[in-house]
PDB file of N, CA and C in Angstrom:
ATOM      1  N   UNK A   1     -33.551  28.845 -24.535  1.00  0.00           N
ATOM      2  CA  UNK A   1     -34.839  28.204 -24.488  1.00  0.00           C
ATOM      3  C   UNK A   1     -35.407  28.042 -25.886  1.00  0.00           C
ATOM      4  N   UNK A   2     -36.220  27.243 -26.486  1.00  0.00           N
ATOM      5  CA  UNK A   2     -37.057  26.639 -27.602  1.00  0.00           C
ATOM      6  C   UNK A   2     -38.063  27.798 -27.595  1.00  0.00           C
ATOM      7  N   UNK A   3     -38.314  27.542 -28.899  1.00  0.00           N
ATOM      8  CA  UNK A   3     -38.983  28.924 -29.084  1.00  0.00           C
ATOM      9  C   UNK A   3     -40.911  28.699 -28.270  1.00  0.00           C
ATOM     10  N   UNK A   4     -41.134  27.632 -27.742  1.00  0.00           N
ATOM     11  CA  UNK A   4     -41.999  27.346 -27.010  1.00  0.00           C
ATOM     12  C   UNK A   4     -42.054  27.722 -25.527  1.00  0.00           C
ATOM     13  N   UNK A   5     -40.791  28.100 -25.651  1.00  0.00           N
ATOM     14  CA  UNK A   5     -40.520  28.087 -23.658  1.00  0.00           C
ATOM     15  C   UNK A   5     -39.743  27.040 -22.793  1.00  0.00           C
ATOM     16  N   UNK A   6     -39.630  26.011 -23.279  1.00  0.00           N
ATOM     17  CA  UNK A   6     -39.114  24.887 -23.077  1.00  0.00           C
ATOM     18  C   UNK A   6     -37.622  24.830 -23.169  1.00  0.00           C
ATOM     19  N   UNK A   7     -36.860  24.094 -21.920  1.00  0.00           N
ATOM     20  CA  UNK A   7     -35.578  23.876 -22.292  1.00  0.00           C
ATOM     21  C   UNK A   7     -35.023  22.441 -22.885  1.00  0.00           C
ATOM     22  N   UNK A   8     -34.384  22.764 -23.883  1.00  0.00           N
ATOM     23  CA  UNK A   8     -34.162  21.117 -24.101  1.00  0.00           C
ATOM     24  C   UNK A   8     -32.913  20.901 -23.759  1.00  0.00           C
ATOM     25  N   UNK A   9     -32.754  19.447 -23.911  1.00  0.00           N
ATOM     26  CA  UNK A   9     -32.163  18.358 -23.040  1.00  0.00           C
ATOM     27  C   UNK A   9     -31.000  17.850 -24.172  1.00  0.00           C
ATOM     28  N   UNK A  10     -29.771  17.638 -23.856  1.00  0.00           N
ATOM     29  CA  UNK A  10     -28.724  16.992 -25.313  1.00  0.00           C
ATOM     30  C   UNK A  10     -28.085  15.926 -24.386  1.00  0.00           C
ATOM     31  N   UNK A  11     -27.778  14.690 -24.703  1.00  0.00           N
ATOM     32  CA  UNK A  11     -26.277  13.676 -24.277  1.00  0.00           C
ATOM     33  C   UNK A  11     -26.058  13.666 -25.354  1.00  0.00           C
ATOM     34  N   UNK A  12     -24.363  13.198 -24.570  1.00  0.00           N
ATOM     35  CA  UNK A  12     -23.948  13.249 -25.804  1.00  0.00           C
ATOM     36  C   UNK A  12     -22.952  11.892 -25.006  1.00  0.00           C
ATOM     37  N   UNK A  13     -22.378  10.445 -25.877  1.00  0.00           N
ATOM     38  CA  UNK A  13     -21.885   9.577 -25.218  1.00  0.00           C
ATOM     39  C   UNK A  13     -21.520   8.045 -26.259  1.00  0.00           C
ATOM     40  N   UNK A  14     -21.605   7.263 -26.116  1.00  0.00           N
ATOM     41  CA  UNK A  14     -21.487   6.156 -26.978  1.00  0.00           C
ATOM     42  C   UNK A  14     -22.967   5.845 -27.282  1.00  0.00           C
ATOM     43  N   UNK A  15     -22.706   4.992 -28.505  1.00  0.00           N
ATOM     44  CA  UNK A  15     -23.732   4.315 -28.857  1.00  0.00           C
ATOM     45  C   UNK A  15     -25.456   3.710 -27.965  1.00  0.00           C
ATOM     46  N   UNK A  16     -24.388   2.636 -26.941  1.00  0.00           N
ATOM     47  CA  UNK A  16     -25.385   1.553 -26.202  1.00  0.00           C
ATOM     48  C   UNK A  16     -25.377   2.713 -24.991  1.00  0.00           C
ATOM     49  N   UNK A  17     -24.926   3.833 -24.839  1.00  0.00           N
ATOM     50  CA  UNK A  17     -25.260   4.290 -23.455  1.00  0.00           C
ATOM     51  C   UNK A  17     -26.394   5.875 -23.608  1.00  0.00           C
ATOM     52  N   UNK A  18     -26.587   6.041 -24.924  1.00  0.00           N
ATOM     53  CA  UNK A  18     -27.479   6.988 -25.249  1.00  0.00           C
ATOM     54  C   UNK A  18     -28.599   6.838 -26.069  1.00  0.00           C
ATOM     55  N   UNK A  19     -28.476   6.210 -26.671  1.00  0.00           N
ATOM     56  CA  UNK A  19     -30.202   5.477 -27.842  1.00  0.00           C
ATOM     57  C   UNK A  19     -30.792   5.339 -27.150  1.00  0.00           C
ATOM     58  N   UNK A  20     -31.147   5.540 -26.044  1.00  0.00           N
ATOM     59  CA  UNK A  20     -32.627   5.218 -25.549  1.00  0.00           C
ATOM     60  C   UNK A  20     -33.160   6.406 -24.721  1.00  0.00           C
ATOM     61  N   UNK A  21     -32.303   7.357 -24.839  1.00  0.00           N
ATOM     62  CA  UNK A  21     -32.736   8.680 -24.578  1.00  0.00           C
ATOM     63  C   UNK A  21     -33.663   9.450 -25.401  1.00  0.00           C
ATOM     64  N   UNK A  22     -33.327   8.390 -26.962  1.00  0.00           N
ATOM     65  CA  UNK A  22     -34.129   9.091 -27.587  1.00  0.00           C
ATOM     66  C   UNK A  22     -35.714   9.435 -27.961  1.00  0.00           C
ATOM     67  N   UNK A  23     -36.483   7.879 -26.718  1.00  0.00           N
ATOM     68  CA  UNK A  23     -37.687   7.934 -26.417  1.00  0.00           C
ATOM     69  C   UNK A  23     -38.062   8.960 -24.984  1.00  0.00           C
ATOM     70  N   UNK A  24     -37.256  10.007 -24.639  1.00  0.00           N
ATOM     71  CA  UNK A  24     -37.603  10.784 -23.917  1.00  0.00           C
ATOM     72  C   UNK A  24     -38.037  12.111 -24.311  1.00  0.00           C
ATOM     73  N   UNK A  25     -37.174  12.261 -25.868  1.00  0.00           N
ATOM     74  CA  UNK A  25     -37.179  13.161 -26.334  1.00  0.00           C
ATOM     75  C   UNK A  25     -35.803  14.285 -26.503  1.00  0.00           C
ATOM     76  N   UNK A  26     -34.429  13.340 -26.565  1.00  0.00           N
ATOM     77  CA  UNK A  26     -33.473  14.184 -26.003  1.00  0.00           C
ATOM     78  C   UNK A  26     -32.554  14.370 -27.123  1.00  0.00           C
ATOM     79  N   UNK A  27     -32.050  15.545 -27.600  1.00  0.00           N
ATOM     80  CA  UNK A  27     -31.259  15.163 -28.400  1.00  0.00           C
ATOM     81  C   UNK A  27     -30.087  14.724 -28.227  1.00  0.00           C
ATOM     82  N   UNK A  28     -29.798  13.380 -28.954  1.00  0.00           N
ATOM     83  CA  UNK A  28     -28.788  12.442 -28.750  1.00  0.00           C
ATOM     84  C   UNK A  28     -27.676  12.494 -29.987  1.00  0.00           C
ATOM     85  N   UNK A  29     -26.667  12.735 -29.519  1.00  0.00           N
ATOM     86  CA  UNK A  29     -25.166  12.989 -30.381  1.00  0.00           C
ATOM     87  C   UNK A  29     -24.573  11.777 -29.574  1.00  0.00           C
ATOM     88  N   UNK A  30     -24.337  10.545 -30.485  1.00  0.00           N
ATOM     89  CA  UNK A  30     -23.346   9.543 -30.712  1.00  0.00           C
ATOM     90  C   UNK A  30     -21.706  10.051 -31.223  1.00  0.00           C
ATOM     91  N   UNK A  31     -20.994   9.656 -29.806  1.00  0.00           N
ATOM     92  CA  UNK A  31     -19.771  10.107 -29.653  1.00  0.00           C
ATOM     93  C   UNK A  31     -18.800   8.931 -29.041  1.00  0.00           C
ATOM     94  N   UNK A  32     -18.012   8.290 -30.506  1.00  0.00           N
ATOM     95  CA  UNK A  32     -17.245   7.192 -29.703  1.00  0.00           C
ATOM     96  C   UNK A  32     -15.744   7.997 -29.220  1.00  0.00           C
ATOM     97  N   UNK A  33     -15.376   8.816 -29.668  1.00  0.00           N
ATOM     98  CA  UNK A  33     -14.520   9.729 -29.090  1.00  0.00           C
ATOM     99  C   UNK A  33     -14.361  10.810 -28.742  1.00  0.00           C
ATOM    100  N   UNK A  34     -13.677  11.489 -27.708  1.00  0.00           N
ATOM    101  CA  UNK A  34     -13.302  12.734 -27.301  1.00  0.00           C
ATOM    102  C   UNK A  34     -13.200  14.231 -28.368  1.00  0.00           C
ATOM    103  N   UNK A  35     -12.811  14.032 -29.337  1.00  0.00           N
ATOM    104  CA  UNK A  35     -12.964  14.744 -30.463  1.00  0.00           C
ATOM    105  C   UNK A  35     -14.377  14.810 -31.225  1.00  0.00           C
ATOM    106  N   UNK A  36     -15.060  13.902 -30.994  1.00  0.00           N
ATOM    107  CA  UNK A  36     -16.633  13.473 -31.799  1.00  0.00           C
ATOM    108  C   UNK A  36     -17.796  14.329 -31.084  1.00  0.00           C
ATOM    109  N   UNK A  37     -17.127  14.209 -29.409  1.00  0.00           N
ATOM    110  CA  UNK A  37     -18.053  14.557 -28.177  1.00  0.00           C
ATOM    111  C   UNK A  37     -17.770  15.883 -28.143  1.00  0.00           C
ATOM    112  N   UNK A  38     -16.485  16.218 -28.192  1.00  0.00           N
ATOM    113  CA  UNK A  38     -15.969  17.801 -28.361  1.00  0.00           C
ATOM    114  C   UNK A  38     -16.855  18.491 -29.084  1.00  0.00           C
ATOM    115  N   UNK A  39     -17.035  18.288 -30.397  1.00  0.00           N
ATOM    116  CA  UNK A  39     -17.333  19.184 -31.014  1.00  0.00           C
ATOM    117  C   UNK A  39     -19.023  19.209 -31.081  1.00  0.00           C
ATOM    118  N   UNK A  40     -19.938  17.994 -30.193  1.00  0.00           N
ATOM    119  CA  UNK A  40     -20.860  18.089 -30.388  1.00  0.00           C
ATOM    120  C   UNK A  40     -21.199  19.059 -29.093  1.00  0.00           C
ATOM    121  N   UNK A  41     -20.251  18.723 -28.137  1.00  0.00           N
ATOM    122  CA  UNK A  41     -20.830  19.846 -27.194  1.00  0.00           C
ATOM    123  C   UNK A  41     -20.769  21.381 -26.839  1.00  0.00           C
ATOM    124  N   UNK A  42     -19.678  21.316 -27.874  1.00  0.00           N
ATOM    125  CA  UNK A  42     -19.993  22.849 -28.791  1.00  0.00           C
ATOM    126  C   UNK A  42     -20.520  22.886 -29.346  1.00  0.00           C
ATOM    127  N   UNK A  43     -21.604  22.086 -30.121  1.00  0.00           N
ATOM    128  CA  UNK A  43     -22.656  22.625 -30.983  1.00  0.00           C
ATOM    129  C   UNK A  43     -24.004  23.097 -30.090  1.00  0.00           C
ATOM    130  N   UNK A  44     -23.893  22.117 -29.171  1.00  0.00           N
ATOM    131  CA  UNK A  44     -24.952  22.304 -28.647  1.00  0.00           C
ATOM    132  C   UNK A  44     -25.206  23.285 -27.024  1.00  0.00           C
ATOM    133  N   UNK A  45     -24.236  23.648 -26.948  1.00  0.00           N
ATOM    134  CA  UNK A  45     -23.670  24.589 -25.798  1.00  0.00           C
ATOM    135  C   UNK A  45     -23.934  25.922 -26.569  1.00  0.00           C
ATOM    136  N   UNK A  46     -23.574  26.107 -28.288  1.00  0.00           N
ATOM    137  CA  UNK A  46     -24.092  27.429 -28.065  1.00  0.00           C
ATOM    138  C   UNK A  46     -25.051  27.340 -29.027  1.00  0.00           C
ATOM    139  N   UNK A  47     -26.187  26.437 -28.619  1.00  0.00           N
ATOM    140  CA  UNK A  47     -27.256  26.507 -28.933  1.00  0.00           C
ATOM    141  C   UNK A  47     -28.185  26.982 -27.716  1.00  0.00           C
ATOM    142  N   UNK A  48     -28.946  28.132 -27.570  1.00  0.00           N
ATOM    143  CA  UNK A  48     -29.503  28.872 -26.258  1.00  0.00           C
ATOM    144  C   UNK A  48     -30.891  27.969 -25.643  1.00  0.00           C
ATOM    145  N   UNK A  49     -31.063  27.119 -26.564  1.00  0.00           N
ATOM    146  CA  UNK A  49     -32.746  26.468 -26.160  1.00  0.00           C
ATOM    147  C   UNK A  49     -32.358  25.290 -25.182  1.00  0.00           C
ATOM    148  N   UNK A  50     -30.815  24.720 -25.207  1.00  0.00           N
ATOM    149  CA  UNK A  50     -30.079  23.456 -24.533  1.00  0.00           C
ATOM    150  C   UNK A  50     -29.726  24.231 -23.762  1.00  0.00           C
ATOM    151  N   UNK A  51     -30.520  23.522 -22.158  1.00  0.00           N
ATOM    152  CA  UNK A  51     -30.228  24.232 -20.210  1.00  0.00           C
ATOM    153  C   UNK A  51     -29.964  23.102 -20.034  1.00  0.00           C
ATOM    154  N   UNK A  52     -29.746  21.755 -20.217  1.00  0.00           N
ATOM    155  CA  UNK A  52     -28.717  20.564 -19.546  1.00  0.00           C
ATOM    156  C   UNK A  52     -28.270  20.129 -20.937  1.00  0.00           C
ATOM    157  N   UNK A  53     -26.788  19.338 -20.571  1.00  0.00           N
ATOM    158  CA  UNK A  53     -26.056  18.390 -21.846  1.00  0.00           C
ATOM    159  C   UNK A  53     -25.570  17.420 -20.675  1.00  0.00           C
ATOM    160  N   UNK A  54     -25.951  16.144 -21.106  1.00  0.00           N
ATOM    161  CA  UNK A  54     -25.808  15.067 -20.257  1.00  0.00           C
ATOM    162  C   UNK A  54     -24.362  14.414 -20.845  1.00  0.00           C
ATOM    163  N   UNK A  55     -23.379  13.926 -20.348  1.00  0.00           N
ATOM    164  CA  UNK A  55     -22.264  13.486 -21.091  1.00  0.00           C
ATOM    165  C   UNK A  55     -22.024  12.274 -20.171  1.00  0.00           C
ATOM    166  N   UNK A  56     -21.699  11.297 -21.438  1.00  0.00           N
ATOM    167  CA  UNK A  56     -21.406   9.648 -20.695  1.00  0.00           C
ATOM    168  C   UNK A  56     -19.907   9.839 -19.784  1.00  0.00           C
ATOM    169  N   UNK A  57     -19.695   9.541 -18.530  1.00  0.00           N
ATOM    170  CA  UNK A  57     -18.599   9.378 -17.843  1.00  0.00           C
ATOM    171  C   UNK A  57     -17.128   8.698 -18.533  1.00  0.00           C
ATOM    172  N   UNK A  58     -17.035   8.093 -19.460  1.00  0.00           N
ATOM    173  CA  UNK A  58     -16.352   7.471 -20.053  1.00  0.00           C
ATOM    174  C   UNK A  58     -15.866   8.632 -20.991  1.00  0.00           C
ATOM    175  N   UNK A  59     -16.808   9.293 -21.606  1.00  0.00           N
ATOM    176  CA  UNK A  59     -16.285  10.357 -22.553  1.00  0.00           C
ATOM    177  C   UNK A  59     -15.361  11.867 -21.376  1.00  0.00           C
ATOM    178  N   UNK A  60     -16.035  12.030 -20.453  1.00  0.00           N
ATOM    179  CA  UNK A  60     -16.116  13.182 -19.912  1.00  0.00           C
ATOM    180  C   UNK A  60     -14.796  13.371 -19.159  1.00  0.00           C
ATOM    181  N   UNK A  61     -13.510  12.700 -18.784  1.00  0.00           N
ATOM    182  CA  UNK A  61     -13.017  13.078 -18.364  1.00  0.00           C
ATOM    183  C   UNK A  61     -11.621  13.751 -19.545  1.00  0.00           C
ATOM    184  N   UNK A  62     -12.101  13.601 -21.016  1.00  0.00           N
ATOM    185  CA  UNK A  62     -11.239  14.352 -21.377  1.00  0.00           C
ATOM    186  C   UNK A  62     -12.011  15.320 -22.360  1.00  0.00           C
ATOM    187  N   UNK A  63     -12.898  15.683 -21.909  1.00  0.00           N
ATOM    188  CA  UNK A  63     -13.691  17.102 -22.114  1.00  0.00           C
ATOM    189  C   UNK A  63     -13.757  18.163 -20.591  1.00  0.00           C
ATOM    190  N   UNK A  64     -12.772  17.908 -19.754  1.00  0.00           N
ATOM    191  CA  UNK A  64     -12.516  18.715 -19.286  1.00  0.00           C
ATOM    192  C   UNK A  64     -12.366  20.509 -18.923  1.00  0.00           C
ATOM    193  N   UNK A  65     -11.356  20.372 -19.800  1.00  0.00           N
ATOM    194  CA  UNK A  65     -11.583  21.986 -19.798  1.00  0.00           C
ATOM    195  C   UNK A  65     -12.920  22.260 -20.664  1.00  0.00           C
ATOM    196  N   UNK A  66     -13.500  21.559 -21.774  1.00  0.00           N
ATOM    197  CA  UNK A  66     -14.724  22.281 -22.277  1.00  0.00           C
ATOM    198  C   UNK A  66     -15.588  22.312 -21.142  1.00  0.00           C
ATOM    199  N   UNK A  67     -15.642  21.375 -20.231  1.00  0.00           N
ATOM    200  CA  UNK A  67     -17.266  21.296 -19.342  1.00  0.00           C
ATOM    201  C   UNK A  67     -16.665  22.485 -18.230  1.00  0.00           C
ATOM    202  N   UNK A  68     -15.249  22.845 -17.872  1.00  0.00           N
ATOM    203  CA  UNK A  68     -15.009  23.312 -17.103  1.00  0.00           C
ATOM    204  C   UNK A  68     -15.170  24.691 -16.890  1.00  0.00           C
ATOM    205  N   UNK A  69     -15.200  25.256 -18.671  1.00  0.00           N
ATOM    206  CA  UNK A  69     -15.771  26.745 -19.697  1.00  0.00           C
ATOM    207  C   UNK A  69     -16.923  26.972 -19.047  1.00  0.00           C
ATOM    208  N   UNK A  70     -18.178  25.698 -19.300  1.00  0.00           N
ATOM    209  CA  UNK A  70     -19.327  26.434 -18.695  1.00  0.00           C
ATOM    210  C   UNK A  70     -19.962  26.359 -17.009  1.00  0.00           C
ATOM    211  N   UNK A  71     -18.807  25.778 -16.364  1.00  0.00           N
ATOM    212  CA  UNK A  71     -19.198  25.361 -15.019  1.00  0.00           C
ATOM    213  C   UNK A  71     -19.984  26.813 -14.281  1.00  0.00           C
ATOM    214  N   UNK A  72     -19.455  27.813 -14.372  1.00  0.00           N
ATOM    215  CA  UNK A  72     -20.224  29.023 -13.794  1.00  0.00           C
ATOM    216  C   UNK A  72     -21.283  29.660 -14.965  1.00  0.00           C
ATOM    217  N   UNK A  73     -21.665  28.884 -15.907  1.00  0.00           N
ATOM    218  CA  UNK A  73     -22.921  29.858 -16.525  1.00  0.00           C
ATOM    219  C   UNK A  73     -23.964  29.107 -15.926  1.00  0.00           C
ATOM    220  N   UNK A  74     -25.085  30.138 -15.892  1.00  0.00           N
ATOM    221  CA  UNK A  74     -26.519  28.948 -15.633  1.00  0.00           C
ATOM    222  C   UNK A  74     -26.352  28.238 -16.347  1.00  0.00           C
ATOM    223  N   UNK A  75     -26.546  28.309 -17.527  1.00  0.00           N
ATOM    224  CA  UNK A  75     -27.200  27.384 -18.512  1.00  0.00           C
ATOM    225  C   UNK A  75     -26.154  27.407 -19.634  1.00  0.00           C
ATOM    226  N   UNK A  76     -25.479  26.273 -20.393  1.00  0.00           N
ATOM    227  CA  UNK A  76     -26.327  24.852 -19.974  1.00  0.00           C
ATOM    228  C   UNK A  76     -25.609  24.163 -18.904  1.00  0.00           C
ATOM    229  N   UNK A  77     -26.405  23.172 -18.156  1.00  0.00           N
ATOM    230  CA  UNK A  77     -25.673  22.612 -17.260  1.00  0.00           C
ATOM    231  C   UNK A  77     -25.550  21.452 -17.662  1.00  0.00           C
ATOM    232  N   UNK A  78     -23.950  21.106 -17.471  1.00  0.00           N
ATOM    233  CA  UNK A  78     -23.516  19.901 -17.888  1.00  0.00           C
ATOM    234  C   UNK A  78     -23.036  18.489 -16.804  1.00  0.00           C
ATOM    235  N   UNK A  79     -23.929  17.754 -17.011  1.00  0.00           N
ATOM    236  CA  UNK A  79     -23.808  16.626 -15.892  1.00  0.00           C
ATOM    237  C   UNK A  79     -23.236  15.803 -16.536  1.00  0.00           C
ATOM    238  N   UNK A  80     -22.826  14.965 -15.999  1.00  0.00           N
ATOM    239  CA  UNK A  80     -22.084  13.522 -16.351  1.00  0.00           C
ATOM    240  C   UNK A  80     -22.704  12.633 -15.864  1.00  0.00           C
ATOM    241  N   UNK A  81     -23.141  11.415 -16.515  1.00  0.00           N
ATOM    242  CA  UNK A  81     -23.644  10.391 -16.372  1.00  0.00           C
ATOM    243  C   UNK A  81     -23.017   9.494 -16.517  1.00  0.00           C
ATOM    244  N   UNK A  82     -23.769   8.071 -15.684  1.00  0.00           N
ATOM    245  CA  UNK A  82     -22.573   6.917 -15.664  1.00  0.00           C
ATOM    246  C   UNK A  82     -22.787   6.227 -17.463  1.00  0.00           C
ATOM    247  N   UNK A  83     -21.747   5.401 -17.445  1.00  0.00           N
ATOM    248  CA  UNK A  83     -22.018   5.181 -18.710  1.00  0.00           C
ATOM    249  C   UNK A  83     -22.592   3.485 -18.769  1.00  0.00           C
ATOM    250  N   UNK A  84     -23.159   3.080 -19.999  1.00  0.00           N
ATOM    251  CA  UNK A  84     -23.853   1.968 -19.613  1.00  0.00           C
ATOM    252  C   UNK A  84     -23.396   0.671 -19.639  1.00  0.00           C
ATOM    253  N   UNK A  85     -23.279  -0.228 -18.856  1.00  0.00           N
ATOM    254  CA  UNK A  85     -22.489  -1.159 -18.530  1.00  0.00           C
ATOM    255  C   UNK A  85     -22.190  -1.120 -17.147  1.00  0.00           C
ATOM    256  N   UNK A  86     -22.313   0.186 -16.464  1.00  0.00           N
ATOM    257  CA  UNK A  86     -21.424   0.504 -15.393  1.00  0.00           C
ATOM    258  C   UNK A  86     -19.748   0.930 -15.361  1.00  0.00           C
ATOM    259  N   UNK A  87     -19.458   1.049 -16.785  1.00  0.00           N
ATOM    260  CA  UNK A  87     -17.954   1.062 -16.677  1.00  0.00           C
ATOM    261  C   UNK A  87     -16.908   2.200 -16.316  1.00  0.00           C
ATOM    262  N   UNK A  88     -17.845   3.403 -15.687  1.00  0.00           N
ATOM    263  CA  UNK A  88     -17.024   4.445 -15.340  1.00  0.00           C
ATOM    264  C   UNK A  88     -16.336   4.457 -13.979  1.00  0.00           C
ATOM    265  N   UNK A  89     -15.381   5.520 -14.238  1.00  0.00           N
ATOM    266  CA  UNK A  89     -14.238   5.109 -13.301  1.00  0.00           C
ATOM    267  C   UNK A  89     -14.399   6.601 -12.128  1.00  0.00           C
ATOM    268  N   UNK A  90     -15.562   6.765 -11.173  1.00  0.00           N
ATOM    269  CA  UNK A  90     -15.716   7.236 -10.616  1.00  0.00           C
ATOM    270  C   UNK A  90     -15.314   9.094 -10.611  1.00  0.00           C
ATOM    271  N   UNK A  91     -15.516   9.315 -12.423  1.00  0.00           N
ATOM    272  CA  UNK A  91     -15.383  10.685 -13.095  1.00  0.00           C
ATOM    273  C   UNK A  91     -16.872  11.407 -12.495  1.00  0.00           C
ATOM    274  N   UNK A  92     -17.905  10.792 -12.113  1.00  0.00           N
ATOM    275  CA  UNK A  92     -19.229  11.339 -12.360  1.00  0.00           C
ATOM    276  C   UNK A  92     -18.906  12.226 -10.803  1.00  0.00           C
ATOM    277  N   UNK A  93     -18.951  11.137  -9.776  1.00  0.00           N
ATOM    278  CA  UNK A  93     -18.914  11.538  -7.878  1.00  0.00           C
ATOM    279  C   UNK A  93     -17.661  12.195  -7.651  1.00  0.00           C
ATOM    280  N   UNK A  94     -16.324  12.320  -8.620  1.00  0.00           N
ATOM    281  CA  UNK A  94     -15.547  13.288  -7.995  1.00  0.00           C
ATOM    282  C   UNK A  94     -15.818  14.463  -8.668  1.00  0.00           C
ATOM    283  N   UNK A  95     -17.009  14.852  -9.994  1.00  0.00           N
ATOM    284  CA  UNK A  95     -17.416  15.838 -10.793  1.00  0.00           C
ATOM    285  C   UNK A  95     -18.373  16.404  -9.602  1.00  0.00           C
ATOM    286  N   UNK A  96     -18.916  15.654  -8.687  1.00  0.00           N
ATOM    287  CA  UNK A  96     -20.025  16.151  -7.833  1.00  0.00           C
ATOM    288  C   UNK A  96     -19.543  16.308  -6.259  1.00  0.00           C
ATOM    289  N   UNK A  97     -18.602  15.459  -5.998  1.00  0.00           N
ATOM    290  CA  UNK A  97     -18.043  16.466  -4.759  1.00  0.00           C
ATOM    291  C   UNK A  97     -17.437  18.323  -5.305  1.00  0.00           C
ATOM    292  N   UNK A  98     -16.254  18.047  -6.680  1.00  0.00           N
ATOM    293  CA  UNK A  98     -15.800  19.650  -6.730  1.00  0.00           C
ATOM    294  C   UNK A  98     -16.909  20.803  -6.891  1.00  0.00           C
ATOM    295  N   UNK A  99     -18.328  20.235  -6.999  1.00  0.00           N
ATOM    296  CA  UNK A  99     -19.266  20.810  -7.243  1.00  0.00           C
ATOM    297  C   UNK A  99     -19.915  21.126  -6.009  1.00  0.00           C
ATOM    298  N   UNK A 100     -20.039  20.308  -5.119  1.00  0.00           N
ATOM    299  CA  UNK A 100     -20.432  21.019  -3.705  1.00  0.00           C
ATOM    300  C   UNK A 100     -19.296  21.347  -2.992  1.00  0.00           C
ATOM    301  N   UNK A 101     -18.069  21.159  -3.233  1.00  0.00           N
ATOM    302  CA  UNK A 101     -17.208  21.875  -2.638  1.00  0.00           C
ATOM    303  C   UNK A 101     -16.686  23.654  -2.924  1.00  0.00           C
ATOM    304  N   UNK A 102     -17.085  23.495  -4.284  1.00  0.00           N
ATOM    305  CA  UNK A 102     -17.410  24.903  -4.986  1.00  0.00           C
ATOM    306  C   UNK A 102     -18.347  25.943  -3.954  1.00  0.00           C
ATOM    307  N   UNK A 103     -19.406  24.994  -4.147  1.00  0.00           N
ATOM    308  CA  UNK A 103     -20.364  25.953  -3.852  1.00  0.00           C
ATOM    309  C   UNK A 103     -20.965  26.192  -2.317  1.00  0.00           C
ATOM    310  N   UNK A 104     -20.505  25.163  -1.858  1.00  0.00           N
ATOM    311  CA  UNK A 104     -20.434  25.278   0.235  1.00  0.00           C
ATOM    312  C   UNK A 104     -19.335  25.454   0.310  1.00  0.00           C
ATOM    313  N   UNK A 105     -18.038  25.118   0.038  1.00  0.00           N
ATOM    314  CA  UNK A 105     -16.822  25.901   0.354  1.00  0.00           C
ATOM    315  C   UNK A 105     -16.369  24.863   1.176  1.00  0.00           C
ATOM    316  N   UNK A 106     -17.026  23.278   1.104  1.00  0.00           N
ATOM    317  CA  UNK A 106     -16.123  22.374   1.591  1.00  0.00           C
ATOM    318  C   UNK A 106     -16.875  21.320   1.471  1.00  0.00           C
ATOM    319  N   UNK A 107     -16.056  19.775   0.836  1.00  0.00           N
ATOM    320  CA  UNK A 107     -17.038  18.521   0.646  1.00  0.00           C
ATOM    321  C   UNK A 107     -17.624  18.296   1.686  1.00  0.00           C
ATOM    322  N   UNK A 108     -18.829  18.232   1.447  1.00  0.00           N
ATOM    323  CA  UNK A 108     -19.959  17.603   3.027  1.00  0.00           C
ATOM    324  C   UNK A 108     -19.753  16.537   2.198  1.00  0.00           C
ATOM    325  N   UNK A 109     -19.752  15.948   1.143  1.00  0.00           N
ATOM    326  CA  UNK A 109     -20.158  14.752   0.906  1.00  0.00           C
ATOM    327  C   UNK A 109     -18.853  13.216   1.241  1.00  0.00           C
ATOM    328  N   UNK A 110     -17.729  14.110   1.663  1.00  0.00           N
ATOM    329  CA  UNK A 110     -16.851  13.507   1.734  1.00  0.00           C
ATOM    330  C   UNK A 110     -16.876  12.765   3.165  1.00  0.00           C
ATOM    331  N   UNK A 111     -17.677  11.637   4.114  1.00  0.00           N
ATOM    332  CA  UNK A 111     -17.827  10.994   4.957  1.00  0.00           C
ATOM    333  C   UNK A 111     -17.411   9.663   5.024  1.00  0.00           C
TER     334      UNK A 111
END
């Protein structure tokens, strides 16, 4: 947490799919590759004041094992977002079925 109390917020993703996060207030790490995104989400993973890191779908399926490191800590929680254009390849909804299948012990979402 920020030394205010507050948790802050990181994406991390391409160019056109994160700049405009930055009128929310988020810190934004421009990552045109897997290695760029890597290492920002280790920076900011063990930074304790960052409780979500948002990662563009396009980047995220080969940050794998990193997002997979913190899947059981509270914090930070790492979501995947679509990326902008629409161009992800359905990395975000199979990140969120293994996630309720985790944690109910079987996809409900799978209908």
């Amino acid at each position: 947490m920020a030394e205010n109390g507050t948790v802050r917020v990181g994406i991390i993703g391409d160019r056109e799919s994160v700049l405009g996060f930055m009128a929310l207030g988020y810190t934004v790490c421009e990552a045109s590759d897997a290695e760029t995104a890597r290492k920002a989400l280790r920076e900011l993973a063990q930074d304790e004041s960052f409780g979500i890191i948002f990662i563009t779908e396009a980047l995220a399926p080969e940050l794998t094992e990193e997002i997979d490191h913190y899947k059981d800590s509270p914090l930070p929680a790492i979501i995947t977002i679509p990326t902008a254009g629409g161009a992800g390849k359905g990395y975000g909804m199979h990140a969120l079925h293994r996630a309720v299948e985790r944690a109910v012990g079987a996809d409900i979402l799978d209908q």
